[in-house]
PDB file of N, CA and C in Angstrom:
ATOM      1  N   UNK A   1      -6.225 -41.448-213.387  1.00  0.00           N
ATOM      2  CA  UNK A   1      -6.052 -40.024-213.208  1.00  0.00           C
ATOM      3  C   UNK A   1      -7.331 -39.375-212.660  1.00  0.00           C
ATOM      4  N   UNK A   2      -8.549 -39.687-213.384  1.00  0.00           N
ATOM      5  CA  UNK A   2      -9.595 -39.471-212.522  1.00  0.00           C
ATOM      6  C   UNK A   2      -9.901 -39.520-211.267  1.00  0.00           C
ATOM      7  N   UNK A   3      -9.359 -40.581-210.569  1.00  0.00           N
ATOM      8  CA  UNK A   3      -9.575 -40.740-209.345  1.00  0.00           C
ATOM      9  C   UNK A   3      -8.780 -40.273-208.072  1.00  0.00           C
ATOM     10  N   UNK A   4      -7.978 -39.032-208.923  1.00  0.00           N
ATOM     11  CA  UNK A   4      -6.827 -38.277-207.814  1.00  0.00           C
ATOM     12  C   UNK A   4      -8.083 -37.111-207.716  1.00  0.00           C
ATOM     13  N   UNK A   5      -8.699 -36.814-208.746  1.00  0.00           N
ATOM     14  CA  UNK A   5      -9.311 -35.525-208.423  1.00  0.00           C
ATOM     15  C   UNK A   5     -10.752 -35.482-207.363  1.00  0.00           C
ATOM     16  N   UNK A   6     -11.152 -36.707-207.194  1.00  0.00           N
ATOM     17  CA  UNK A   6     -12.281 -36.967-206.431  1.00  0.00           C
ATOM     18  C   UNK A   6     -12.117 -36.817-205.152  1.00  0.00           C
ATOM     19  N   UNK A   7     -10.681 -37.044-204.375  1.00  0.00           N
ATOM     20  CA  UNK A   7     -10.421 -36.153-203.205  1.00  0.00           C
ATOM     21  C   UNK A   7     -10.043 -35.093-202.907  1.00  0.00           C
ATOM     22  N   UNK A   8      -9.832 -34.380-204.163  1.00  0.00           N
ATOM     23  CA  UNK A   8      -9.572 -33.117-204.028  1.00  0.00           C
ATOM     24  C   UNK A   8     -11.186 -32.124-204.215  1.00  0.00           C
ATOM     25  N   UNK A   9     -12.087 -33.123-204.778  1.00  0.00           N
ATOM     26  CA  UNK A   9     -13.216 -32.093-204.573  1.00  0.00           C
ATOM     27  C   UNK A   9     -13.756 -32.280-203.375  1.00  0.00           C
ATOM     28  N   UNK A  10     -13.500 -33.302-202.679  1.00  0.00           N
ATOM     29  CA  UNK A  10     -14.478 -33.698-201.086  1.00  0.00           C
ATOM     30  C   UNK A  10     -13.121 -32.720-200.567  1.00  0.00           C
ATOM     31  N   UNK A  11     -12.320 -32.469-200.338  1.00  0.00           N
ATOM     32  CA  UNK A  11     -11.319 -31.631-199.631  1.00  0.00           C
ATOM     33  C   UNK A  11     -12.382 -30.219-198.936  1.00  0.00           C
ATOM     34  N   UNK A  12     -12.252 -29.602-199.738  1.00  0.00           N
ATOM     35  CA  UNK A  12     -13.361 -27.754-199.476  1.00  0.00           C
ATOM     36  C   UNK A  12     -14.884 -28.473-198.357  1.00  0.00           C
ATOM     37  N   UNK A  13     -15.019 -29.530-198.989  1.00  0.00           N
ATOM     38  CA  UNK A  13     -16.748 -30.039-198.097  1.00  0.00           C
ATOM     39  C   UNK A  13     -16.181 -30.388-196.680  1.00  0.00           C
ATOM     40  N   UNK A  14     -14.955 -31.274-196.325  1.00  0.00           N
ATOM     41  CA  UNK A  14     -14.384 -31.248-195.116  1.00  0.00           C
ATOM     42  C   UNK A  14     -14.113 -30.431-194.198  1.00  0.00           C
ATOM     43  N   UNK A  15     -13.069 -29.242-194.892  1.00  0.00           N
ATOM     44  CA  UNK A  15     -13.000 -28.229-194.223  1.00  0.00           C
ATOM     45  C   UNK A  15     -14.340 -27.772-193.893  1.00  0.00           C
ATOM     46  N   UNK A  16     -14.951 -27.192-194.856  1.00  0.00           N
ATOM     47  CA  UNK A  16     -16.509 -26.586-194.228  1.00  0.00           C
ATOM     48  C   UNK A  16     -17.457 -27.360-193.223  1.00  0.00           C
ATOM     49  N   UNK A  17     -17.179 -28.551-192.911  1.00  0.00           N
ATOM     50  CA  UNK A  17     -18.103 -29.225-191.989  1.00  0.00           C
ATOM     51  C   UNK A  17     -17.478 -29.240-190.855  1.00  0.00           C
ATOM     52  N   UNK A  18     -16.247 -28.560-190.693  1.00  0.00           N
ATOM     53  CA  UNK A  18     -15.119 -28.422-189.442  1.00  0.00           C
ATOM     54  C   UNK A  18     -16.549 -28.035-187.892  1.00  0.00           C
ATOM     55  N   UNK A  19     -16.062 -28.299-186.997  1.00  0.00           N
ATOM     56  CA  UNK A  19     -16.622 -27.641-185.597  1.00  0.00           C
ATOM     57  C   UNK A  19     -16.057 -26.431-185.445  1.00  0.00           C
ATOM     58  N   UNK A  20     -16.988 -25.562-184.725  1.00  0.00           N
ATOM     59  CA  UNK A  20     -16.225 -24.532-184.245  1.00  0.00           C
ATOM     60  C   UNK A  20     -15.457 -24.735-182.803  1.00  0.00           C
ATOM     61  N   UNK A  21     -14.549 -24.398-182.554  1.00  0.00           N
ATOM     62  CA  UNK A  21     -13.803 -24.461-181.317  1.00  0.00           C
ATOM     63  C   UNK A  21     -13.932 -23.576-180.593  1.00  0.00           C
ATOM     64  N   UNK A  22     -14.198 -23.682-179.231  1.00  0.00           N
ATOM     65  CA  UNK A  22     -14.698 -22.321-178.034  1.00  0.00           C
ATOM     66  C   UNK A  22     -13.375 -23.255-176.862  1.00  0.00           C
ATOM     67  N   UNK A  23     -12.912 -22.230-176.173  1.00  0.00           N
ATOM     68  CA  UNK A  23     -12.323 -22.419-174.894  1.00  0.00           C
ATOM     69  C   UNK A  23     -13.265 -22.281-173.698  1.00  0.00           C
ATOM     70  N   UNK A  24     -12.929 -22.858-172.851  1.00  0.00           N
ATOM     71  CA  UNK A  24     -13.521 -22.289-171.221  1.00  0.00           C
ATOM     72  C   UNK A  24     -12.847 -23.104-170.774  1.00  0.00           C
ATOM     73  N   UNK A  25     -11.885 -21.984-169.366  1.00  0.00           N
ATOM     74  CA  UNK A  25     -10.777 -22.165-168.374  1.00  0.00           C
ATOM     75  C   UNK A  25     -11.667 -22.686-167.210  1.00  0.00           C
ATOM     76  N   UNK A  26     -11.537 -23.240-166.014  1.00  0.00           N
ATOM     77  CA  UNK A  26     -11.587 -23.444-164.969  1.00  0.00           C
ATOM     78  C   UNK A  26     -10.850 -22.598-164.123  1.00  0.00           C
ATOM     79  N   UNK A  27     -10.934 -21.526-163.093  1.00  0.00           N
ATOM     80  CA  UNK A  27      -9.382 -20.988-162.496  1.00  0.00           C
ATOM     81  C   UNK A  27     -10.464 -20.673-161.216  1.00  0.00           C
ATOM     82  N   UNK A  28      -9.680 -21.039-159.889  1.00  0.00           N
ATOM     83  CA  UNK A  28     -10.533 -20.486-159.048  1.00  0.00           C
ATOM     84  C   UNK A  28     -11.858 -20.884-158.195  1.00  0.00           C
ATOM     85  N   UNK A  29     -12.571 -21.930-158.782  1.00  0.00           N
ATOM     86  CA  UNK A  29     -13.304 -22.394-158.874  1.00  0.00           C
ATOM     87  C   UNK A  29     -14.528 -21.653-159.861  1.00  0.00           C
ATOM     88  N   UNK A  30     -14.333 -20.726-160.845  1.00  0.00           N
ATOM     89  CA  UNK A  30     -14.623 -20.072-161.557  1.00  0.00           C
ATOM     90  C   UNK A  30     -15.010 -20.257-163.062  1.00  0.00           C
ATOM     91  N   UNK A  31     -16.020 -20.254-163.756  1.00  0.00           N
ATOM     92  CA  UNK A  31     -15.838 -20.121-165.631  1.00  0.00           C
ATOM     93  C   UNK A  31     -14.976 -19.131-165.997  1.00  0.00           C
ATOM     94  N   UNK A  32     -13.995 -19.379-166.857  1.00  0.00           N
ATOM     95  CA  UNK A  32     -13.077 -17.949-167.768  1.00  0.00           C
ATOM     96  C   UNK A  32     -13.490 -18.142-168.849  1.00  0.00           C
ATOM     97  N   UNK A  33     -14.456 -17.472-169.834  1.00  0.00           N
ATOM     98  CA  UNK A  33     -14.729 -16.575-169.591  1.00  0.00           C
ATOM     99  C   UNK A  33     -16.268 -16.964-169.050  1.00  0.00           C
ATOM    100  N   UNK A  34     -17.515 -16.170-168.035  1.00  0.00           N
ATOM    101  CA  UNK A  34     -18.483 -16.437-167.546  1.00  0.00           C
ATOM    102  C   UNK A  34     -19.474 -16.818-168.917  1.00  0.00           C
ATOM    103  N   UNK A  35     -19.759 -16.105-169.749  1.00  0.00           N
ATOM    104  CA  UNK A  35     -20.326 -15.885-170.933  1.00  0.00           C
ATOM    105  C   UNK A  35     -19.853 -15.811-172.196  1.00  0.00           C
ATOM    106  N   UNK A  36     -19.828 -17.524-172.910  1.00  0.00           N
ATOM    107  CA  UNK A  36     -19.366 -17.585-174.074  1.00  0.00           C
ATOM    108  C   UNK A  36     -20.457 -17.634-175.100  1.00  0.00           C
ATOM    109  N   UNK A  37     -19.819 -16.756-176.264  1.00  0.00           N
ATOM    110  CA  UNK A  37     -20.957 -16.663-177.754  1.00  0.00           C
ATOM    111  C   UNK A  37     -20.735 -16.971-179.040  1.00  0.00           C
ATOM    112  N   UNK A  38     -21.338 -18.214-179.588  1.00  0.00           N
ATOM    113  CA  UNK A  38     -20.926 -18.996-180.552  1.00  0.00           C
ATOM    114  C   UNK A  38     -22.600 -18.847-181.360  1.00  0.00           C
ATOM    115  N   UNK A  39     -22.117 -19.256-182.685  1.00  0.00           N
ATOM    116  CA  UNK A  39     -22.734 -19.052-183.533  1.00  0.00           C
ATOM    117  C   UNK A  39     -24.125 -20.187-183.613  1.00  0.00           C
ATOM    118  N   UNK A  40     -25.134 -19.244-183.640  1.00  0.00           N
ATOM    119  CA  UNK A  40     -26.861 -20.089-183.542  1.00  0.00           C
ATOM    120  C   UNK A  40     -26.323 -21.852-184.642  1.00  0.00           C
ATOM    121  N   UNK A  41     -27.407 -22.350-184.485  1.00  0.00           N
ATOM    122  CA  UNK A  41     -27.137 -23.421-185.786  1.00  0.00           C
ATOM    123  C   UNK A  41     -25.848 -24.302-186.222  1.00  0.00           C
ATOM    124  N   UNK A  42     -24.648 -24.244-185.123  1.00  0.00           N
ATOM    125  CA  UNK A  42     -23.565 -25.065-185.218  1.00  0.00           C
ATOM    126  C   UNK A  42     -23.514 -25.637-184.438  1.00  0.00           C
ATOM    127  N   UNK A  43     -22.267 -26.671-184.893  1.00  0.00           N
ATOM    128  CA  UNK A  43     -22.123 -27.892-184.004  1.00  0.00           C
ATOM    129  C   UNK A  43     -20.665 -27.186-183.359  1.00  0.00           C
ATOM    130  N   UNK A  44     -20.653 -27.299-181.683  1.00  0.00           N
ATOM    131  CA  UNK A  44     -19.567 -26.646-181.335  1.00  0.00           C
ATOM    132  C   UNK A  44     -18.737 -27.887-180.607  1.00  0.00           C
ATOM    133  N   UNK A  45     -17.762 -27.799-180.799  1.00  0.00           N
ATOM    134  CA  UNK A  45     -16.517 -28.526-180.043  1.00  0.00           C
ATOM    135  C   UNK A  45     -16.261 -27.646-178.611  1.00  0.00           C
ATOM    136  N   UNK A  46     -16.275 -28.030-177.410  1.00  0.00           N
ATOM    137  CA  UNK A  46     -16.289 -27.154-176.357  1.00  0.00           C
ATOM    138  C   UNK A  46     -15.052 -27.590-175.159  1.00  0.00           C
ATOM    139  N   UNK A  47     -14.008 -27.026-175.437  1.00  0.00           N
ATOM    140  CA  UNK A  47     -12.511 -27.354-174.604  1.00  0.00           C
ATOM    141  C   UNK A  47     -12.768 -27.122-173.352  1.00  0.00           C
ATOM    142  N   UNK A  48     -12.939 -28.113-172.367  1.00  0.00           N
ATOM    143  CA  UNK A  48     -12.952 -27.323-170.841  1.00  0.00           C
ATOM    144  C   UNK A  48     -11.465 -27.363-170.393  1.00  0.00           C
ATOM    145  N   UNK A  49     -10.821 -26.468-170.038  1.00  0.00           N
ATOM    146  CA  UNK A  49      -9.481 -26.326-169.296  1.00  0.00           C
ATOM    147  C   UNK A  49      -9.318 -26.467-167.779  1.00  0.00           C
ATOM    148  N   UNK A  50      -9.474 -27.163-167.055  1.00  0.00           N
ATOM    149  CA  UNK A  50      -9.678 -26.953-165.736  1.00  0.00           C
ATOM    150  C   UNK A  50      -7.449 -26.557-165.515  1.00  0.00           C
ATOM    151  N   UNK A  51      -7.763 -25.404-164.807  1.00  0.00           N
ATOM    152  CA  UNK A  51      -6.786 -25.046-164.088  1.00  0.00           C
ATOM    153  C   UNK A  51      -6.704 -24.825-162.645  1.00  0.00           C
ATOM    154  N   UNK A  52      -7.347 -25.704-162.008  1.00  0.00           N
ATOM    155  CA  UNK A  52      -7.609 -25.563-160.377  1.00  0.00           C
ATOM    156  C   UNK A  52      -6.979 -26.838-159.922  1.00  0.00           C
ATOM    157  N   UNK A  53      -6.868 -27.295-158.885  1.00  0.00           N
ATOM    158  CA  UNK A  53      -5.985 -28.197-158.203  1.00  0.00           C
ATOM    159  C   UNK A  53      -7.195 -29.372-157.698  1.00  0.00           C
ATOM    160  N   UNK A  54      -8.077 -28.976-157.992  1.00  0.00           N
ATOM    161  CA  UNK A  54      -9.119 -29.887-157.839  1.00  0.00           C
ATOM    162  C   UNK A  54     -10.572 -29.984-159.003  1.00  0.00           C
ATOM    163  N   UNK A  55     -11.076 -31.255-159.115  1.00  0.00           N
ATOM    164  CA  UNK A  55     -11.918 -31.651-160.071  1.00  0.00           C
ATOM    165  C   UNK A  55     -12.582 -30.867-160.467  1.00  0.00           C
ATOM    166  N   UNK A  56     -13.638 -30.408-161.381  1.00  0.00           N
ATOM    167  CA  UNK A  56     -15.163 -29.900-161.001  1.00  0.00           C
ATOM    168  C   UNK A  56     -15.435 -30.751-162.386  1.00  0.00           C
ATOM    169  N   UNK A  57     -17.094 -30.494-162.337  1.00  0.00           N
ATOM    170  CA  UNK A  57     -18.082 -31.286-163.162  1.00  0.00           C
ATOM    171  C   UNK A  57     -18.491 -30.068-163.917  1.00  0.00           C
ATOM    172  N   UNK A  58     -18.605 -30.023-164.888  1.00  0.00           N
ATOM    173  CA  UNK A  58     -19.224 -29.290-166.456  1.00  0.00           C
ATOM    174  C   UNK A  58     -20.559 -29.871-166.180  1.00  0.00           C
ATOM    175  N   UNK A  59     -21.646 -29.172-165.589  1.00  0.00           N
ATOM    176  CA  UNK A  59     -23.257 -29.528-166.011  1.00  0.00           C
ATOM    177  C   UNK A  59     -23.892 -28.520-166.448  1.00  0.00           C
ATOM    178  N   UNK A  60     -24.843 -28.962-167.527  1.00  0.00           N
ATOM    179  CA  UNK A  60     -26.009 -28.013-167.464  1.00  0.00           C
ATOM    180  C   UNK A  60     -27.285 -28.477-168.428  1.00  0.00           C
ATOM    181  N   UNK A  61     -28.378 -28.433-167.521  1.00  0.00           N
ATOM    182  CA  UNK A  61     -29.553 -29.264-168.114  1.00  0.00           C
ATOM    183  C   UNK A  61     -30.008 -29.035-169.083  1.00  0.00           C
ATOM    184  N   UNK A  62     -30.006 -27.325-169.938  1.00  0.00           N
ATOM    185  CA  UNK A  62     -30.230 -26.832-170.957  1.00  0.00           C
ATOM    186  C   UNK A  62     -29.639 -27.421-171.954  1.00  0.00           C
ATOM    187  N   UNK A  63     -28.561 -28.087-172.208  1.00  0.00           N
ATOM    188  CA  UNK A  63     -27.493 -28.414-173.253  1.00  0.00           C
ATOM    189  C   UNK A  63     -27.471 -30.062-173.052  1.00  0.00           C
ATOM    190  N   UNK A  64     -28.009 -30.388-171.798  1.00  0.00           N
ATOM    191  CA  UNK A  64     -28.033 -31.457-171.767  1.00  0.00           C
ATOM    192  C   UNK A  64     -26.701 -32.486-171.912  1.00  0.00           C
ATOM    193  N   UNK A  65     -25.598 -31.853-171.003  1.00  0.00           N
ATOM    194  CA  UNK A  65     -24.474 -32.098-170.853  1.00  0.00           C
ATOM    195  C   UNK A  65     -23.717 -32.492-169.573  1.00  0.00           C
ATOM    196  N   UNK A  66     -23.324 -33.184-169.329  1.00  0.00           N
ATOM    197  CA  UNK A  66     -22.252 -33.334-168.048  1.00  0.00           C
ATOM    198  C   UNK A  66     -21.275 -34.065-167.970  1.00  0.00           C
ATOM    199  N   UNK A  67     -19.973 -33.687-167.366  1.00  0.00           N
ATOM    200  CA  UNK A  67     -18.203 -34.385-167.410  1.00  0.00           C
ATOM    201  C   UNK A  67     -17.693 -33.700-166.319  1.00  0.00           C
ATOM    202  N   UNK A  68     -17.245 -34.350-166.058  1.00  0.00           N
ATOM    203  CA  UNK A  68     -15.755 -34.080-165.030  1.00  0.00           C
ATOM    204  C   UNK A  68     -14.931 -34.062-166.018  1.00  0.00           C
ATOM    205  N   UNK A  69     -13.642 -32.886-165.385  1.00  0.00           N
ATOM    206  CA  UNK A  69     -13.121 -32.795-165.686  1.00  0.00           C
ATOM    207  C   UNK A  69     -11.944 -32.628-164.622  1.00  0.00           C
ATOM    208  N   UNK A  70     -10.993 -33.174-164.922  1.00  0.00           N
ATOM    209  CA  UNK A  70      -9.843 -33.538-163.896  1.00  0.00           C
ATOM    210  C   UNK A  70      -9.125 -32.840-163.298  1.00  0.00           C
ATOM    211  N   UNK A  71      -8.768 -32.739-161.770  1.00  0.00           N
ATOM    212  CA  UNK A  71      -7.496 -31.421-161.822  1.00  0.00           C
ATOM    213  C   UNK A  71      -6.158 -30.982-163.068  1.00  0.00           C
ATOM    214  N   UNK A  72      -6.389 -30.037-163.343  1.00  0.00           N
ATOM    215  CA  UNK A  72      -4.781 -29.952-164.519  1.00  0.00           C
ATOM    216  C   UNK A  72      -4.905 -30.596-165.288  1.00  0.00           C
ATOM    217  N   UNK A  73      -6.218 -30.870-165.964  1.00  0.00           N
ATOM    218  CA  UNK A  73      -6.573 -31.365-166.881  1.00  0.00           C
ATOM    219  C   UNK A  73      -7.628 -30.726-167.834  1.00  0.00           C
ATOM    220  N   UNK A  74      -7.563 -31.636-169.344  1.00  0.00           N
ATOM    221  CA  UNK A  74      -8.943 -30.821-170.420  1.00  0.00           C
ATOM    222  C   UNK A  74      -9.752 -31.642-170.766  1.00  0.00           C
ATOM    223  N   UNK A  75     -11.104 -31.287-170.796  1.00  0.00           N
ATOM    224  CA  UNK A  75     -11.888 -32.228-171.331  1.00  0.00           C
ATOM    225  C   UNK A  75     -13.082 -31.882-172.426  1.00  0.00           C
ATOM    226  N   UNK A  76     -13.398 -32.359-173.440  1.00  0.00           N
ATOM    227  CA  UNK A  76     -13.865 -32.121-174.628  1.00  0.00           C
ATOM    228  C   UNK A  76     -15.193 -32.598-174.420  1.00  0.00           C
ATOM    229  N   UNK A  77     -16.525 -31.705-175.081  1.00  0.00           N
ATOM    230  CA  UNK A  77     -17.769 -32.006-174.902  1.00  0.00           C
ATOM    231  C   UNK A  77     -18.070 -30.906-176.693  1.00  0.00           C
ATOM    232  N   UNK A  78     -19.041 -32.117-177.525  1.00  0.00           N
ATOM    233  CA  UNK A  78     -19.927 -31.424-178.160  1.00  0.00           C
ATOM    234  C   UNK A  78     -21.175 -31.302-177.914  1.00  0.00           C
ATOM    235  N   UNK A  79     -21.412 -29.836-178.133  1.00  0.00           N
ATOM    236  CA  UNK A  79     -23.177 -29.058-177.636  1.00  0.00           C
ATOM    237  C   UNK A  79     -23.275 -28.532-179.236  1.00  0.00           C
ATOM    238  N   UNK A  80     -24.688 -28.502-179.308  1.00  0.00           N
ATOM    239  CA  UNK A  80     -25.604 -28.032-180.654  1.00  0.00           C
ATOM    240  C   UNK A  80     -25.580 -28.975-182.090  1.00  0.00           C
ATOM    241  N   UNK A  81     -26.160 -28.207-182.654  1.00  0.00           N
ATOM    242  CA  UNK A  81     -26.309 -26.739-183.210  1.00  0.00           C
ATOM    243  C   UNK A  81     -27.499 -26.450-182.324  1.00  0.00           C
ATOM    244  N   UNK A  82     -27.155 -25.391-181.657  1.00  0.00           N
ATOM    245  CA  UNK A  82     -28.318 -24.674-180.968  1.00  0.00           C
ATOM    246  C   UNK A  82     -28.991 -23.422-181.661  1.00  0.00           C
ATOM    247  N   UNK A  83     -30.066 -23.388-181.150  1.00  0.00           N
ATOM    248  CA  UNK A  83     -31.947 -22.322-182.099  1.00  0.00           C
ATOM    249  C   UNK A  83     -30.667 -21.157-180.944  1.00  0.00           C
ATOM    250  N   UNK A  84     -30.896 -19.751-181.506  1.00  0.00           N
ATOM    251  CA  UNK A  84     -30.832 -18.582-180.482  1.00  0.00           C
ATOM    252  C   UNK A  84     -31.436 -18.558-179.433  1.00  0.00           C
ATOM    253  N   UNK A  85     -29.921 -18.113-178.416  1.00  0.00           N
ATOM    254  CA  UNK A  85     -30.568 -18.313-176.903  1.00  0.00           C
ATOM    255  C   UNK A  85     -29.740 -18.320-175.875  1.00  0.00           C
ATOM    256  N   UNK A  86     -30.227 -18.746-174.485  1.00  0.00           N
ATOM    257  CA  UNK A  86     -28.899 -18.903-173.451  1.00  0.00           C
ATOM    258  C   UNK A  86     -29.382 -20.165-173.085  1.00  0.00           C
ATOM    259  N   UNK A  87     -28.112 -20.631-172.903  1.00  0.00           N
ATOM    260  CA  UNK A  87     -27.759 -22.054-172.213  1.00  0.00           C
ATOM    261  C   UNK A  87     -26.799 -21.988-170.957  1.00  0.00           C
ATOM    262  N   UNK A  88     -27.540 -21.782-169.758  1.00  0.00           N
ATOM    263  CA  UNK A  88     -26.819 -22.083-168.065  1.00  0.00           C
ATOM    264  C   UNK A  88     -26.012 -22.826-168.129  1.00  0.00           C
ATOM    265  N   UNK A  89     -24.805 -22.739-167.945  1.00  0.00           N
ATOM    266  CA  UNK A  89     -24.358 -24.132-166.958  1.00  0.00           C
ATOM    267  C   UNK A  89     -23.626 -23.927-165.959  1.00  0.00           C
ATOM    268  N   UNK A  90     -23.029 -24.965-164.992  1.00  0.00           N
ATOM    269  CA  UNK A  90     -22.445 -24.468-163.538  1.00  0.00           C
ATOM    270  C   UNK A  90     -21.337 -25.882-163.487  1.00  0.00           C
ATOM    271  N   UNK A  91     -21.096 -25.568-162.405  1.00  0.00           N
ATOM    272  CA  UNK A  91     -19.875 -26.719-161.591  1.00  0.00           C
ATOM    273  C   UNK A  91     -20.179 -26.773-160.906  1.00  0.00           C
ATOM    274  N   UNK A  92     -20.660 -28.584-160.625  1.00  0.00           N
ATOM    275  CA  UNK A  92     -21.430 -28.792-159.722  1.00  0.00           C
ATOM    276  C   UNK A  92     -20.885 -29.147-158.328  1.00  0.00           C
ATOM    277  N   UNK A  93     -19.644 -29.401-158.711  1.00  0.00           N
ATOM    278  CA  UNK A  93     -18.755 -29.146-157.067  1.00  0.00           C
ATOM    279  C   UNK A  93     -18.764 -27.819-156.174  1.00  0.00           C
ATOM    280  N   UNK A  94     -18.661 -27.141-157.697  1.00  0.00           N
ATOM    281  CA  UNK A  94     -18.797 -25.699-157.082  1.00  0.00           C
ATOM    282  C   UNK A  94     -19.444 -24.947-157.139  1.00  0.00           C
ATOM    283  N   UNK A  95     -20.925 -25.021-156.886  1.00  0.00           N
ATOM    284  CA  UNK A  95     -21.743 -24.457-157.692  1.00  0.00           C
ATOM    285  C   UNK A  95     -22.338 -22.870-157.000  1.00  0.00           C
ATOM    286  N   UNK A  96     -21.573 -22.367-155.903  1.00  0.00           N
ATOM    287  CA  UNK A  96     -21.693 -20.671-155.313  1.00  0.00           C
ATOM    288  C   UNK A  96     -21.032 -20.157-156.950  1.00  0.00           C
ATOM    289  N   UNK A  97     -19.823 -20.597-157.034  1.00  0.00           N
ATOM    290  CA  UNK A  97     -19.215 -19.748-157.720  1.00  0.00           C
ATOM    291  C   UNK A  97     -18.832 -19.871-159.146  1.00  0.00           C
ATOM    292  N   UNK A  98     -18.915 -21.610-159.561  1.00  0.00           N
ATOM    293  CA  UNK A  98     -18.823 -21.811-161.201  1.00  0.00           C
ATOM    294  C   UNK A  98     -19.707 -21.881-161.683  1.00  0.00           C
ATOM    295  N   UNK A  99     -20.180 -20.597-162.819  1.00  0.00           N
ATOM    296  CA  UNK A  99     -21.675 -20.440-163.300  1.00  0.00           C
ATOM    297  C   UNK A  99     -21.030 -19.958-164.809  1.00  0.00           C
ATOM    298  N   UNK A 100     -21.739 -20.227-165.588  1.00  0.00           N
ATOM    299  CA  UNK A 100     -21.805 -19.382-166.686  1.00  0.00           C
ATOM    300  C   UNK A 100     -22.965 -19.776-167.795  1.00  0.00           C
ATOM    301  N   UNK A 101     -22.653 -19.262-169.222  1.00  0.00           N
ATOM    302  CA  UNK A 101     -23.725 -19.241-169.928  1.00  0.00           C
ATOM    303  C   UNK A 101     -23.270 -19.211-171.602  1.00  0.00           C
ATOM    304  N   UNK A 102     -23.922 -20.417-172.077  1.00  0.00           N
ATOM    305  CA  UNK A 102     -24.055 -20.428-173.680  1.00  0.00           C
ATOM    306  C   UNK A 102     -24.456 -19.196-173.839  1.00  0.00           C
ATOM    307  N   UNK A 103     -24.432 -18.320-175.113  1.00  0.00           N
ATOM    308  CA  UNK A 103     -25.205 -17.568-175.583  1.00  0.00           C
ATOM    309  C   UNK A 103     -25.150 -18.022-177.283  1.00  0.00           C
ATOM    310  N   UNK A 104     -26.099 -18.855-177.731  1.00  0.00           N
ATOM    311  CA  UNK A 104     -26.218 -18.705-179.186  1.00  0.00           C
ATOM    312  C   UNK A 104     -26.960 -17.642-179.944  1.00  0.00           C
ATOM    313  N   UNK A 105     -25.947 -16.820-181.002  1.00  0.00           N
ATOM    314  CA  UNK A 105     -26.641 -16.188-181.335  1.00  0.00           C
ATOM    315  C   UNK A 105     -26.206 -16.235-182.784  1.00  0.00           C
TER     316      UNK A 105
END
């Protein structure tokens, strides 16, 4: 009987060690949204959505990150826990027009 309750106390520590989840669309050759803001000191789960008919690459040297991500396709990258701040990044296929920016705060 003891040993039903020992997963019920690690249960609450699981949930709390969850990632936070952020979106960013691809549309256009574009970031949706340009400037995303997630919380200083976490570990973030980061959904890229590409909705364009062609590839682009998720880079940015600040975060120390880079993926392709496929036409009509999603692709998953963890960044941080990041100190307060901005973190650049672009598409490097497209890089006039896919720009945006971490903001940990």
């Amino acid at each position: 009987m003891k040993y039903l309750a020992l997963p019920l106390l690690l249960f609450p520590l699981t949930v709390l060690a969850a990632d936070a989840e952020v979106t960013l669309a691809i549309k256009n050759n574009r970031f949706i949204p340009a400037e995303l803001h997630v919380q200083a000191g976490k570990k973030i789960k980061l959904v890229v959505e590409n909705q364009d008919a062609a590839a682009e690459e998720f880079e940015s040297y600040e975060l120390n990150r880079e993926k392709v991500i496929a036409a009509n396709s999603r692709g998953t990258l963890f960044i941080g826990p990041l100190a307060p701040g901005r973190y650049p990044f672009f598409g490097d296929f497209h890089q006039q027009t896919a720009r945006g920016v971490v903001v940990a705060e």
